[in-house]
N, C-alpha and C. Protein backbone atom coordinates (compact mmCIF):
# COMPACT_ATOMS: atom_id res chain seq x y z
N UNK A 1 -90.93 11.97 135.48
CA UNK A 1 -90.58 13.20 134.81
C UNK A 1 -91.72 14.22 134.88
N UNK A 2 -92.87 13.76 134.81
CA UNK A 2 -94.08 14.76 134.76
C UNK A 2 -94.32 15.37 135.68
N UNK A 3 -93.93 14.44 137.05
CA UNK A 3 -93.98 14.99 138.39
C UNK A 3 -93.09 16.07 139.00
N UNK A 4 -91.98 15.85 138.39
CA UNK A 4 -90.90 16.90 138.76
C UNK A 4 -91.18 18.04 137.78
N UNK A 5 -91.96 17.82 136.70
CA UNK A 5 -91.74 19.17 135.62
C UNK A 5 -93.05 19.99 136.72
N UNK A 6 -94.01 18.99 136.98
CA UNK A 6 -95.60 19.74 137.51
C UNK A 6 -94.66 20.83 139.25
N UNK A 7 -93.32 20.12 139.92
CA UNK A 7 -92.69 20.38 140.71
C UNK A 7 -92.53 21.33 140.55
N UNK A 8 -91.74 21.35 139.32
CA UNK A 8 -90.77 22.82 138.92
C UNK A 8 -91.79 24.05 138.59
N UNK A 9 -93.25 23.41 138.05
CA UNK A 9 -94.08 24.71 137.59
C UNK A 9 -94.88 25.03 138.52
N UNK A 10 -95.26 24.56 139.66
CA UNK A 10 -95.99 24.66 141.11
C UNK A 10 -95.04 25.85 141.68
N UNK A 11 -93.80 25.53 141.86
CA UNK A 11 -92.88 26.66 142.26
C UNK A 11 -92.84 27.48 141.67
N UNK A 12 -92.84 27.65 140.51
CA UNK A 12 -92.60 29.13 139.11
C UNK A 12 -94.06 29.77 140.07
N UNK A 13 -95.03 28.89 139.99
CA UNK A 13 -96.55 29.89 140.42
C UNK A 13 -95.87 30.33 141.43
N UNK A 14 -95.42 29.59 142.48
CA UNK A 14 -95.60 30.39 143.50
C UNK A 14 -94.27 31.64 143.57
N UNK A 15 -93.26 31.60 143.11
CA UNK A 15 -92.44 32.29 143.07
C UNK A 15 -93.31 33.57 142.30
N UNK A 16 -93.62 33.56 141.01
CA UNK A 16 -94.34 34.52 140.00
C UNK A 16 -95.37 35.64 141.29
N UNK A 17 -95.60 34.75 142.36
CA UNK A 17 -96.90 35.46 142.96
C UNK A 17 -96.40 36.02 144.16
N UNK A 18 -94.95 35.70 144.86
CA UNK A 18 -94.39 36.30 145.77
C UNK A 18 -93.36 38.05 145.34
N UNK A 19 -93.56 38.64 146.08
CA UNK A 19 -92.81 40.01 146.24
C UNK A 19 -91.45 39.78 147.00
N UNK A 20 -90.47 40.57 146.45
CA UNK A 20 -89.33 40.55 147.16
C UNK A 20 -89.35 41.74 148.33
N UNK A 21 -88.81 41.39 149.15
CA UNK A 21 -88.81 41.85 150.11
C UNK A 21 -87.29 42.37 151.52
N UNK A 22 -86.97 43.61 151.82
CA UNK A 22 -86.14 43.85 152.11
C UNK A 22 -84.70 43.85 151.43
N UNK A 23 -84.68 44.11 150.39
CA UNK A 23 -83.34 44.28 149.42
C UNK A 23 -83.82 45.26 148.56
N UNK A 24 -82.30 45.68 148.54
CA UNK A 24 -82.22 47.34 147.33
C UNK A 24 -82.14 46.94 146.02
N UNK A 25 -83.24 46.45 145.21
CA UNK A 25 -83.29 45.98 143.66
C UNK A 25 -83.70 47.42 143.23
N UNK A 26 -83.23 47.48 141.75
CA UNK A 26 -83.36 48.37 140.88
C UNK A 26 -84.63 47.54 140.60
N UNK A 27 -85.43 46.57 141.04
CA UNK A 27 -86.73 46.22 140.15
C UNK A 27 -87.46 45.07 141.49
N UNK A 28 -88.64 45.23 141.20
CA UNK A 28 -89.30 44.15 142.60
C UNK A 28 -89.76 42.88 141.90
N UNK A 29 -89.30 43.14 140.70
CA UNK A 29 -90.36 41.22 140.03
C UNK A 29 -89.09 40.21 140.61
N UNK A 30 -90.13 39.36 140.76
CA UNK A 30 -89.65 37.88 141.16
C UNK A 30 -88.87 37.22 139.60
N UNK A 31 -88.36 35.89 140.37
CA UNK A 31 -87.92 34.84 138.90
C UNK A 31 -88.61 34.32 138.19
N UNK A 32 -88.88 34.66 137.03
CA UNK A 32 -90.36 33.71 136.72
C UNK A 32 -89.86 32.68 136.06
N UNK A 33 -88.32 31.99 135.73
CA UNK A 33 -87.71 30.77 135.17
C UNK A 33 -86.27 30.47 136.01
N UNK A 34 -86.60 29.60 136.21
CA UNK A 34 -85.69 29.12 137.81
C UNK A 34 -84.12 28.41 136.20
N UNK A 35 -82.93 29.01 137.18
CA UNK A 35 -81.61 28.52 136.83
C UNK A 35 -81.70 26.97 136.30
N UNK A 36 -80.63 26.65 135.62
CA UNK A 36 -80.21 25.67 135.02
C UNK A 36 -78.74 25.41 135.09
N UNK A 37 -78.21 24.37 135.27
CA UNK A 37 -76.73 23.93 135.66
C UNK A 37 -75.91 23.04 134.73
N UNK A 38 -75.09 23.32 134.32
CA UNK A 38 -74.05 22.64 133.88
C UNK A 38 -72.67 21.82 134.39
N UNK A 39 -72.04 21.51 134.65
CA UNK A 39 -70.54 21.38 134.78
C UNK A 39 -69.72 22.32 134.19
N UNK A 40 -68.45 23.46 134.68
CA UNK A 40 -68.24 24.65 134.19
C UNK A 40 -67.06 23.78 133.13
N UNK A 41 -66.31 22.81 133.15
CA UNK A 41 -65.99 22.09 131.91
C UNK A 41 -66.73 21.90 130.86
N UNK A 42 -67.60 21.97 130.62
CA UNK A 42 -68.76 21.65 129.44
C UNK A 42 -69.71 22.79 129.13
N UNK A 43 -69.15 24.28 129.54
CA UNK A 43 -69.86 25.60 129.34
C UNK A 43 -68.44 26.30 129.31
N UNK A 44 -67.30 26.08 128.89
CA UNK A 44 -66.50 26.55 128.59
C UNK A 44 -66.48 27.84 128.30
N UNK A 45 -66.52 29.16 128.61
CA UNK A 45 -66.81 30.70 127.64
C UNK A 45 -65.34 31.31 127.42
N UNK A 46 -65.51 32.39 126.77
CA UNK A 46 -64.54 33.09 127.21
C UNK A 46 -64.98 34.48 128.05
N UNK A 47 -64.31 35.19 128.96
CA UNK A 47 -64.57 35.93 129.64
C UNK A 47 -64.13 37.20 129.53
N UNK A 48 -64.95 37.78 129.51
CA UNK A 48 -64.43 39.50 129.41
C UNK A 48 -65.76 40.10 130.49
N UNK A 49 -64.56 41.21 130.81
CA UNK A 49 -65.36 42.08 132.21
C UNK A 49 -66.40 43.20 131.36
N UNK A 50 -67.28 43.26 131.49
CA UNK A 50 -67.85 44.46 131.09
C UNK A 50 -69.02 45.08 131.50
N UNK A 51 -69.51 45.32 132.98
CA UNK A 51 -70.60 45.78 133.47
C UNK A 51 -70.56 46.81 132.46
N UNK A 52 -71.74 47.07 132.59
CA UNK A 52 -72.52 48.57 131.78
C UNK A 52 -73.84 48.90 132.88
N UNK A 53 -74.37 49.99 133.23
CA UNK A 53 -75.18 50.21 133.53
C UNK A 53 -76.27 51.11 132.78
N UNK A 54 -76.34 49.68 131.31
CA UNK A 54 -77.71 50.12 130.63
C UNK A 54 -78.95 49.60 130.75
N UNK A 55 -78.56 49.06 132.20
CA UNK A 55 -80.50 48.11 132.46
C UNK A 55 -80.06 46.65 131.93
N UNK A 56 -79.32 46.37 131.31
CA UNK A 56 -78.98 44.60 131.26
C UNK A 56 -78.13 44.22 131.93
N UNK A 57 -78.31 42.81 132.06
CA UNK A 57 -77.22 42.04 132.93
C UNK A 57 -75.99 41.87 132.59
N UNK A 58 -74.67 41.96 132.90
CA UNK A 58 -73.36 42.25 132.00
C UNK A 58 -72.45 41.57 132.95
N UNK A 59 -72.02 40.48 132.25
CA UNK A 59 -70.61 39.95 133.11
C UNK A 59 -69.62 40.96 133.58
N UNK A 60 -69.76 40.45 134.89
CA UNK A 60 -69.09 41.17 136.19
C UNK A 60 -70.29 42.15 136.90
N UNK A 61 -71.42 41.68 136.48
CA UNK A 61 -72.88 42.30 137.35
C UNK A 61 -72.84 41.08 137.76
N UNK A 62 -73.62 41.14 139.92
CA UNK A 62 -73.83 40.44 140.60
C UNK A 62 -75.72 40.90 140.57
N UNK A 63 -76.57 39.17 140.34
CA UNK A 63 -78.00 39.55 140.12
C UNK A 63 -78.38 38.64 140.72
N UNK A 64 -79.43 38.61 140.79
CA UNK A 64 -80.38 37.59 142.21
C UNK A 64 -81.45 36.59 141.21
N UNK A 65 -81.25 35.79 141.70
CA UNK A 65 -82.41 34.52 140.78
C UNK A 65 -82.91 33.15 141.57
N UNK A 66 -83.75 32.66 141.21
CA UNK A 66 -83.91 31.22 141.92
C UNK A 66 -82.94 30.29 141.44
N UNK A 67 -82.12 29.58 142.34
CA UNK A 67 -81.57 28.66 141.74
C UNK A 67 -81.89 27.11 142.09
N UNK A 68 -82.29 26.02 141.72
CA UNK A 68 -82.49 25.16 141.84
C UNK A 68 -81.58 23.81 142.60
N UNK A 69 -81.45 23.32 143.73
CA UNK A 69 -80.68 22.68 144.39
C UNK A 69 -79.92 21.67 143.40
N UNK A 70 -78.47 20.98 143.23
CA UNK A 70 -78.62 20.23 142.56
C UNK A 70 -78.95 18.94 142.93
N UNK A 71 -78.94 18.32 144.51
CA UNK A 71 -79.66 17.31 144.65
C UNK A 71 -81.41 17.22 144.71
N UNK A 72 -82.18 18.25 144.45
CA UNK A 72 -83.00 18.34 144.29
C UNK A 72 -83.59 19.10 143.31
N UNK A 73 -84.13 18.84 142.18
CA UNK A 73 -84.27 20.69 141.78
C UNK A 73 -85.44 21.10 141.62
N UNK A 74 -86.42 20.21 142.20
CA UNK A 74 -87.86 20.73 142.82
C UNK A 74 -87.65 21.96 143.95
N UNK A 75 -86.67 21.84 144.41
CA UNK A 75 -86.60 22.94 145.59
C UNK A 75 -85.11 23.21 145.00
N UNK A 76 -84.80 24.62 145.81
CA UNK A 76 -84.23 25.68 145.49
C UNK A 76 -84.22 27.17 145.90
N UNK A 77 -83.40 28.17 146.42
CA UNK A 77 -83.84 29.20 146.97
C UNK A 77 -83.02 30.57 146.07
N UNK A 78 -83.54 31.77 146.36
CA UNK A 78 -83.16 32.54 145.59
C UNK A 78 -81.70 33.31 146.01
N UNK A 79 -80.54 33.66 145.19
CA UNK A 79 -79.38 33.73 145.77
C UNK A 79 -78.96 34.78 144.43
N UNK A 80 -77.35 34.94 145.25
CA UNK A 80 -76.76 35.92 143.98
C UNK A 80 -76.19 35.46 143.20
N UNK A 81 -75.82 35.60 141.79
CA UNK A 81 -75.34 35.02 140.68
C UNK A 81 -74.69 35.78 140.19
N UNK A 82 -72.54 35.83 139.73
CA UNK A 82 -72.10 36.43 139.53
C UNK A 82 -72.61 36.21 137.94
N UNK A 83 -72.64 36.82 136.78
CA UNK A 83 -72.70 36.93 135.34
C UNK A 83 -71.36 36.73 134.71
N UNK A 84 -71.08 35.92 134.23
CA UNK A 84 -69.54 35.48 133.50
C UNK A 84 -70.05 35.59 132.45
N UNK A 85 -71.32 35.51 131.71
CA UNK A 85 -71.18 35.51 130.01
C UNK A 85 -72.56 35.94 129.93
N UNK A 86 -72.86 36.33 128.33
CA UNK A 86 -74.17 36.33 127.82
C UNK A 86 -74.39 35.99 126.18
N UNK A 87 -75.23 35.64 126.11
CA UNK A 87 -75.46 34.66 124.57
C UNK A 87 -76.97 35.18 124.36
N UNK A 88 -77.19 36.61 124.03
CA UNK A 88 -78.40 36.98 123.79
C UNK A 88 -79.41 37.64 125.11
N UNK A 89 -80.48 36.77 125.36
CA UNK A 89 -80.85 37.28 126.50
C UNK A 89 -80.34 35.96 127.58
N UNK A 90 -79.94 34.85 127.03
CA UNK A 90 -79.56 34.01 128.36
C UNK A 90 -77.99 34.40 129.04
N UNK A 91 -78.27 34.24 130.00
CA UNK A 91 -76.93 34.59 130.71
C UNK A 91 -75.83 33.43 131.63
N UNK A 92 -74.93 33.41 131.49
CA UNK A 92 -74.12 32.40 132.37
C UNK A 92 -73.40 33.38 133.39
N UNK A 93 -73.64 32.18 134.53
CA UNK A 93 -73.43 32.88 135.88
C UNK A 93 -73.38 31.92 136.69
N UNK A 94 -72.22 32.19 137.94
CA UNK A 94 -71.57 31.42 139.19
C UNK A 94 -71.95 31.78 140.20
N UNK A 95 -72.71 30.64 141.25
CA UNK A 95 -73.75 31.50 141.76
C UNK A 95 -72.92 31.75 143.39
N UNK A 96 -73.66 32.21 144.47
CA UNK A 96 -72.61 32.56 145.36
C UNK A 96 -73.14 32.13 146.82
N UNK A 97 -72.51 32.32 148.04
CA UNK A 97 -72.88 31.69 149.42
C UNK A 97 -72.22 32.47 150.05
N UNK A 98 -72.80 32.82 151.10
CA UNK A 98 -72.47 32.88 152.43
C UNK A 98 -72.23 32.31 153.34
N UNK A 99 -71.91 30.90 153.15
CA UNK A 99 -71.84 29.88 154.41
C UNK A 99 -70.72 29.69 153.95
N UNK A 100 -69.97 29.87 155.44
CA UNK A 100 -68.90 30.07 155.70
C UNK A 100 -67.80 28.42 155.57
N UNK A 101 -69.00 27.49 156.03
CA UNK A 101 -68.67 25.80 155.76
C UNK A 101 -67.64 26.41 154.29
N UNK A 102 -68.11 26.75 153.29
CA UNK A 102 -67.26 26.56 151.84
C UNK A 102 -66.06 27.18 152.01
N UNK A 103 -65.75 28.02 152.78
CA UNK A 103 -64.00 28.31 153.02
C UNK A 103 -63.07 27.58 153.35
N UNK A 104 -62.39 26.98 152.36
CA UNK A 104 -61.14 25.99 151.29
C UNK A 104 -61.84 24.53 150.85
N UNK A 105 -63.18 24.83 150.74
CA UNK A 105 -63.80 23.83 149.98
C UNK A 105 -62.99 23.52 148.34
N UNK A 106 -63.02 22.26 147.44
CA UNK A 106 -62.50 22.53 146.38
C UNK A 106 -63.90 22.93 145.45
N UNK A 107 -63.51 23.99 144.78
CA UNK A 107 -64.06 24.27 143.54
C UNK A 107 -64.99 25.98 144.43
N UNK A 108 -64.54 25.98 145.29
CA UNK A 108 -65.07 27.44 145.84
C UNK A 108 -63.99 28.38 145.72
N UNK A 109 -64.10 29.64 145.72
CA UNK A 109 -63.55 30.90 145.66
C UNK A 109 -64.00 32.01 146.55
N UNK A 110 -63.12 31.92 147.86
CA UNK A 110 -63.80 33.08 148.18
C UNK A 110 -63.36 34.36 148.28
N UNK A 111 -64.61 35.30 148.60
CA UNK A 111 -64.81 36.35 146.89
C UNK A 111 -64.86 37.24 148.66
N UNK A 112 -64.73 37.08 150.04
CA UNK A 112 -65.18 38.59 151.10
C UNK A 112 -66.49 38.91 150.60
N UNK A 113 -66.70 40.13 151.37
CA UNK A 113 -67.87 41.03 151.43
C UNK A 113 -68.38 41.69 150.20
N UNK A 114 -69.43 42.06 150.31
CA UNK A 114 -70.05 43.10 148.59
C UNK A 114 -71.02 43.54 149.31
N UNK A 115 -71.35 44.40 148.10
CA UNK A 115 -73.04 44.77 148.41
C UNK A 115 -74.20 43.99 147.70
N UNK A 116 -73.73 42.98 147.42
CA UNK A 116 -75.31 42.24 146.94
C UNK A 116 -75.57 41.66 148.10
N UNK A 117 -74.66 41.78 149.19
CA UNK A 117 -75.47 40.83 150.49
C UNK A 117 -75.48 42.08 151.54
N UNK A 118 -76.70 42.26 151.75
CA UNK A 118 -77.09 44.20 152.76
C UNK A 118 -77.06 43.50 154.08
N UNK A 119 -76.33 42.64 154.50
CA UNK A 119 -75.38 42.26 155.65
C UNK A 119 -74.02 42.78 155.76
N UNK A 120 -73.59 42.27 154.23
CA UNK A 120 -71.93 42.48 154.22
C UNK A 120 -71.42 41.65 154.82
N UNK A 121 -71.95 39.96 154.65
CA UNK A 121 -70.94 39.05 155.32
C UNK A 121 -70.26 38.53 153.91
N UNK A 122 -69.34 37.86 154.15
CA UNK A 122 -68.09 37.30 153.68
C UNK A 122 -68.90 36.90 152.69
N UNK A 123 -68.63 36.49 150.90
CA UNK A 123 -69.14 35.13 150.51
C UNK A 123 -67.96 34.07 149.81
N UNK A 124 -68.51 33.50 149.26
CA UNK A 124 -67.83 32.34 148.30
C UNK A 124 -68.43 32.43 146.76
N UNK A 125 -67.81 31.76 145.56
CA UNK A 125 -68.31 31.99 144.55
C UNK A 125 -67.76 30.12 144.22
N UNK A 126 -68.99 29.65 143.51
CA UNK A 126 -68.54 28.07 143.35
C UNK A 126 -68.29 28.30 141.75
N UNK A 127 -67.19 27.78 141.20
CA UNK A 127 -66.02 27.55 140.23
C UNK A 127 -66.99 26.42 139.26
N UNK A 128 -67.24 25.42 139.86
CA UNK A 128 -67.63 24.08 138.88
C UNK A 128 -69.28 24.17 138.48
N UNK A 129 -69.80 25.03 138.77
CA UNK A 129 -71.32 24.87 138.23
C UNK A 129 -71.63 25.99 137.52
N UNK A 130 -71.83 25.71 136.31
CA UNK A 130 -72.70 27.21 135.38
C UNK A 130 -74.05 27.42 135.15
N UNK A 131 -74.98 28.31 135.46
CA UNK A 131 -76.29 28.30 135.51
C UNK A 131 -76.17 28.98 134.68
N UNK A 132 -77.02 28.66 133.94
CA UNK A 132 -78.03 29.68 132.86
C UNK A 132 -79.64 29.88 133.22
N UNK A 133 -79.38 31.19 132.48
CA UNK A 133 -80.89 32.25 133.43
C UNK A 133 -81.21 32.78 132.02
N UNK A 134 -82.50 32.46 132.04
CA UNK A 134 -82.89 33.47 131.42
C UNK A 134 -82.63 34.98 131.82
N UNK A 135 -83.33 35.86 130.84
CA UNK A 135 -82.54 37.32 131.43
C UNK A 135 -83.93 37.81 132.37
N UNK A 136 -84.72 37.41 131.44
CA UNK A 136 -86.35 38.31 132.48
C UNK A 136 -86.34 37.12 133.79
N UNK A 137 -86.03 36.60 134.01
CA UNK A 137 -85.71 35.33 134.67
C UNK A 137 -84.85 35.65 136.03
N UNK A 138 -84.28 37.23 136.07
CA UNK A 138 -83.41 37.91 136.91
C UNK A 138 -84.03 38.56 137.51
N UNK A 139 -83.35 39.72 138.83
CA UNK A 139 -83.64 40.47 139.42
C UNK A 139 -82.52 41.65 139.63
N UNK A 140 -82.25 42.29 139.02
CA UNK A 140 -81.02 43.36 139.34
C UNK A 140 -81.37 43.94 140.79
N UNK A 141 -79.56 44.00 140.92
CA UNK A 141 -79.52 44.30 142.32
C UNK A 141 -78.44 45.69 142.07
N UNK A 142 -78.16 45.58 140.87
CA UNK A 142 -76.98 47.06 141.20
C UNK A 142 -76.10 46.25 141.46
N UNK A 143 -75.75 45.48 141.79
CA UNK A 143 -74.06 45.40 141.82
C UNK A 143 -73.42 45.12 140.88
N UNK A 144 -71.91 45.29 141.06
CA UNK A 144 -70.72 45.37 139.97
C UNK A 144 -69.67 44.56 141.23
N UNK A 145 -68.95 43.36 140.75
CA UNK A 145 -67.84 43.03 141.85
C UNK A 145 -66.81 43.86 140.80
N UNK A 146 -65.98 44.43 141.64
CA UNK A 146 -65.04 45.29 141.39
C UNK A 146 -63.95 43.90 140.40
N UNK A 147 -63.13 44.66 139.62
CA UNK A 147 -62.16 44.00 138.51
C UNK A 147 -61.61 43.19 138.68
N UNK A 148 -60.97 43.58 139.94
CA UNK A 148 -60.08 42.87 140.81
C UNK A 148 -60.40 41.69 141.03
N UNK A 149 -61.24 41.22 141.82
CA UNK A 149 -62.49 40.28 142.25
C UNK A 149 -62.40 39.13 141.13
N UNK A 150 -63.20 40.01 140.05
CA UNK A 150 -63.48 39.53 138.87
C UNK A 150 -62.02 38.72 138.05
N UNK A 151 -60.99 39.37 137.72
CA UNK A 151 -60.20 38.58 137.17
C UNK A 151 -59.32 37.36 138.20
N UNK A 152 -59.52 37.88 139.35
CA UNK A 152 -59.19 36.46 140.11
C UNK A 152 -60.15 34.91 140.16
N UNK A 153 -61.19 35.20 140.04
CA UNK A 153 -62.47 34.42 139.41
C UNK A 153 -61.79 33.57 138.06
N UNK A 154 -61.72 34.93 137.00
CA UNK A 154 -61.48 34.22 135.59
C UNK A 154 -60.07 33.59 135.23
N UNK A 155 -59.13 34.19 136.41
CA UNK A 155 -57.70 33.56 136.71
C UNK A 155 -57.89 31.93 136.95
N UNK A 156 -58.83 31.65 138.05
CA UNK A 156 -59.41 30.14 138.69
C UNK A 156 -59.71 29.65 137.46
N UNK A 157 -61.06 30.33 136.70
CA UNK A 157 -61.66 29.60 135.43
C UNK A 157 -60.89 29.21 134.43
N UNK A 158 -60.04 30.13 133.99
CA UNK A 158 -58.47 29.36 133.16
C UNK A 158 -57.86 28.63 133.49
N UNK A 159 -57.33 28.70 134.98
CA UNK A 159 -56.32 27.90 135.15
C UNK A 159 -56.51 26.15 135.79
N UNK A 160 -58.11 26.38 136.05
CA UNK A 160 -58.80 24.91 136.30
C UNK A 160 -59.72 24.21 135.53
N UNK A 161 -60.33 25.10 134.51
CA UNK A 161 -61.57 24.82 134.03
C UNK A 161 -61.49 24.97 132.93
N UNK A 162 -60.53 25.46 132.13
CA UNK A 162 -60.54 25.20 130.66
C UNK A 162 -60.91 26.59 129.66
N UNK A 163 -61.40 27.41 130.73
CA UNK A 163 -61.78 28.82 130.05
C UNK A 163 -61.10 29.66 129.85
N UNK A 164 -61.57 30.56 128.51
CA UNK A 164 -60.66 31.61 128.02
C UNK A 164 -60.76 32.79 128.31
């Protein structure tokens, strides 16, 4: 246990000390507290859409964070995280891919193109895992997945997962 915690805080340094680079963030700090995972059965929320663009993170904002592998979670790379809920400053969020492998995977959703990826390739959004982030723990990117998007997401989360 000590080894994997000294794991997890070796990476915080080095993440804390790296710059982001080539993406349109409303902000350049790194993650300084790497994601946490649940089973989306056992983080049950209820969901309501409500970006705001007052500088916080707001379910149905797409934000960038480290997320931690779950067969490993010494390693981990930084990705986009849709925001489904918030409980103060922690936030719950489904995080997302571009690898194309997850198209009709079970427990994936795929979500097409956005602008949190300044490619504009296709992604996926995975259904069964809920991360929680701290909020300073983020990186805003400006995005909003449009409503649409969004209630087909929370359509999946009701109708498989138990959420309201």
């Amino acid at each position: 246990m000590k080894r994997m915690l000294r794991g997890v805080m070796d990476r915080l340094g080095r993440l804390a000390t790296r710059r982001s680079v080539g993406r349109t963030a409303t902000t350049t700090s790194t993650a300084t507290v790497p994601a946490t995972s649940t089973e989306t059965a056992a983080r049950r929320r209820t969901l309501v859409y409500s970006p705001e663009t007052d500088g916080r993170a707001d379910p149905g904002e797409i934000v960038w964070t480290w997320v931690p592998y779950e067969d490993d979670p010494r390693h981990g790379k930084d990705r986009p995280v849709l925001v489904v809920g918030r409980d103060g400053s922690t936030l719950d969020g489904l995080m997302l891919s571009s690898n194309s492998d997850r198209d009709g995977q079970p427990n994936w959703l795929a979500l097409g193109p956005g602008a949190w990826d300044r490619e504009h390739r296709p992604s996926w959004i995975r259904l069964d895992r809920v991360l929680t982030v701290a909020e300073d723990g983020i990186r805003r990117e400006g995005s909003v997945l449009d409503r649409r998007r969004f209630d087909a997401i929370a359509a999946e989360l009701r109708r498989h997962y138990g959420w309201s």
